[in-house]
Protein backbone atom coordinates (compact mmCIF):
# COMPACT_ATOMS: atom_id res chain seq x y z
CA UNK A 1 0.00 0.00 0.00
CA UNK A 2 0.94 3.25 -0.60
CA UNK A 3 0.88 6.29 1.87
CA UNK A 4 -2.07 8.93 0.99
CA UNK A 5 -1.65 12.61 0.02
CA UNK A 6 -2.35 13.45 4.21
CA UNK A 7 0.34 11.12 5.45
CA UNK A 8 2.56 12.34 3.06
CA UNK A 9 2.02 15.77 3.45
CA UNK A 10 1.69 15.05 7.45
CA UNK A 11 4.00 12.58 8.36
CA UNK A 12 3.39 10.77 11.68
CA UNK A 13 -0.48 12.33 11.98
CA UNK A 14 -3.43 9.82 10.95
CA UNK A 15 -4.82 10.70 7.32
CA UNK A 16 -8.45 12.84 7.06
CA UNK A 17 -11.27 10.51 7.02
CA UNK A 18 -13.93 11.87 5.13
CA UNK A 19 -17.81 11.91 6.43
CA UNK A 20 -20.97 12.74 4.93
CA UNK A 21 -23.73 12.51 7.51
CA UNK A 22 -27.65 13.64 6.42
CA UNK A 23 -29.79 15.57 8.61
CA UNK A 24 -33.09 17.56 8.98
CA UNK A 25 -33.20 21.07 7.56
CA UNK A 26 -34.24 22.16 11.32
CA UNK A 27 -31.34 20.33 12.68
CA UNK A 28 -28.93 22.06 10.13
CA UNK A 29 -30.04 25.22 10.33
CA UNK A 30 -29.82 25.20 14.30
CA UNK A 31 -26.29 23.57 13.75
CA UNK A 32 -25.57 26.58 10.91
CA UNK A 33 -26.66 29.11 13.37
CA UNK A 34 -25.13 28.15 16.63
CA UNK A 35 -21.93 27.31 14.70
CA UNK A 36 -21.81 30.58 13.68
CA UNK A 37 -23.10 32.59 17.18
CA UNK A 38 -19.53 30.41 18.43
CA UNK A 39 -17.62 31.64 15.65
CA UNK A 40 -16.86 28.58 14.54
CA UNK A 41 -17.87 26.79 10.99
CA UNK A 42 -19.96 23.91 10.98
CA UNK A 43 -17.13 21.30 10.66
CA UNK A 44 -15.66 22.63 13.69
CA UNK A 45 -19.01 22.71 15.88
CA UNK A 46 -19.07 19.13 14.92
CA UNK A 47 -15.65 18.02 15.74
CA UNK A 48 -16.27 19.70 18.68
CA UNK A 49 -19.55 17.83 19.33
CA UNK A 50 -17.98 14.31 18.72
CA UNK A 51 -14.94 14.87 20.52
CA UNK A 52 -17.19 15.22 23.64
CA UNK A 53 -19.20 12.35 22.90
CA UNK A 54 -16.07 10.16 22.18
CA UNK A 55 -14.84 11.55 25.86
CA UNK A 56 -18.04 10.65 27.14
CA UNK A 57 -17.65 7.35 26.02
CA UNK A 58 -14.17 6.74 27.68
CA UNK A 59 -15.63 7.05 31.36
CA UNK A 60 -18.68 4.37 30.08
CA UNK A 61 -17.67 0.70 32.06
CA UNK A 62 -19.67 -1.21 30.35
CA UNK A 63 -17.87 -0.24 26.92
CA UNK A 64 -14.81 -0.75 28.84
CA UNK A 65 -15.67 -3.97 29.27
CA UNK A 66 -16.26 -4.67 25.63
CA UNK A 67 -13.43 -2.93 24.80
CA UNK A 68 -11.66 -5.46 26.55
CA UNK A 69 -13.80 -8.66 25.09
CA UNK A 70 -12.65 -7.57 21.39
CA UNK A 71 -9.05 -6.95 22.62
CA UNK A 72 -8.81 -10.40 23.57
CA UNK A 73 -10.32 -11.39 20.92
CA UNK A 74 -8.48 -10.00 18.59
CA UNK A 75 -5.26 -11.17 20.46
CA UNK A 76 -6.37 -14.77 20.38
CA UNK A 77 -6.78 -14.25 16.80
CA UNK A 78 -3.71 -12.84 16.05
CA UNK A 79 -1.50 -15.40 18.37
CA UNK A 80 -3.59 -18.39 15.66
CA UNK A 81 -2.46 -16.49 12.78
CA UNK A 82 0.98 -16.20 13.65
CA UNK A 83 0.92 -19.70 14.91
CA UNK A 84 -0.28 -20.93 11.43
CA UNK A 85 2.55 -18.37 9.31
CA UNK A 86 5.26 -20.39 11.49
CA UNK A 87 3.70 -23.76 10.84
CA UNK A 88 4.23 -22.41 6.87
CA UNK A 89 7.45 -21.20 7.11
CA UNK A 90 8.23 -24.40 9.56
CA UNK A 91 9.75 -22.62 12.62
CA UNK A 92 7.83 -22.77 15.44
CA UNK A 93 4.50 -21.65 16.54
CA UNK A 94 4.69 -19.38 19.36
CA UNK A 95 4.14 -20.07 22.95
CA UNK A 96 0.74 -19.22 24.93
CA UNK A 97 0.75 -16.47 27.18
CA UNK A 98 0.20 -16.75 30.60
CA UNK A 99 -3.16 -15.76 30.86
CA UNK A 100 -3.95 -18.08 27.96
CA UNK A 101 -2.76 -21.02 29.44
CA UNK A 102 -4.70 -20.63 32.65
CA UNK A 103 -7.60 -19.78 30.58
CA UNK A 104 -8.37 -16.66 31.54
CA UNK A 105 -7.33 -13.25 32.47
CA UNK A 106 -4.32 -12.69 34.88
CA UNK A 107 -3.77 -9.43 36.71
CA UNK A 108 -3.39 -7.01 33.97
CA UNK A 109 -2.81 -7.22 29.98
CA UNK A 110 0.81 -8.03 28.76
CA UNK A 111 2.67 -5.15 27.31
CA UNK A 112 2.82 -5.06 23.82
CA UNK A 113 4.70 -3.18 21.42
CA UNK A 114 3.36 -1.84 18.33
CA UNK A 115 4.08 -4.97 16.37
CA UNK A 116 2.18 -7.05 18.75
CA UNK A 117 4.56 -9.09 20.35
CA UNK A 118 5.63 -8.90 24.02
CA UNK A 119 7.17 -5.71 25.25
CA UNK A 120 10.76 -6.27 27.13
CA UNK A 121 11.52 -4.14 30.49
């Protein structure tokens, strides 16, 4: 893959996602005018509105928890997938963690580096 124009032109910040979102005239016109009563443009009034809600969000437990339930899950997938690339290449297939062999959690998440694999102190 190749970087986009934003990376490029940005290194080390995430690329622009684009987002077109439909709403009721009444809605948009209320947006329109408080947006500008703030000074602001729309686009900004709306970053604005979903950073709160993301923040909002971050203090919810229950998404915590999910949070959590896909992290594993996407751990357990990742520790099948590399254990069926060294299978292929014939070296071999890395070793459970501790909290997967006891089959469950232990008292905190391994630290990982940004390639997934255990973090060294």
């Amino acid at each position: 893959m190749t970087p986009s124009h934003d990376q490029l032109a940005h290194p080390g910040e995430s690329a622009r996602k684009n987002l077109a979102i439909r709403m009721e005239g009444d809605q948009h016109a209320q947006l329109t005018m408080i947006a500008q009563l703030e000074e602001l443009t729309v686009t900004d009034a709306i970053r604005q509105a979903i950073d709160q809600w993301i923040e909002s969000k971050r203090n919810n437990p229950q998404l915590k928890q999910r949070a959590e339930e896909v992290l594993d899950a996407i751990e357990r997938d990742a520790n099948t997938r590399r254990g069926a690339i060294a299978a292929l290449l014939g070296s071999e297939a890395p070793t459970l963690s501790e909290s997967e062999e006891s089959g469950g959690r232990t008292s905190g998440r391994s630290a990982r580096t940004k390639g997934g694999d255990a973090a060294t102190s």
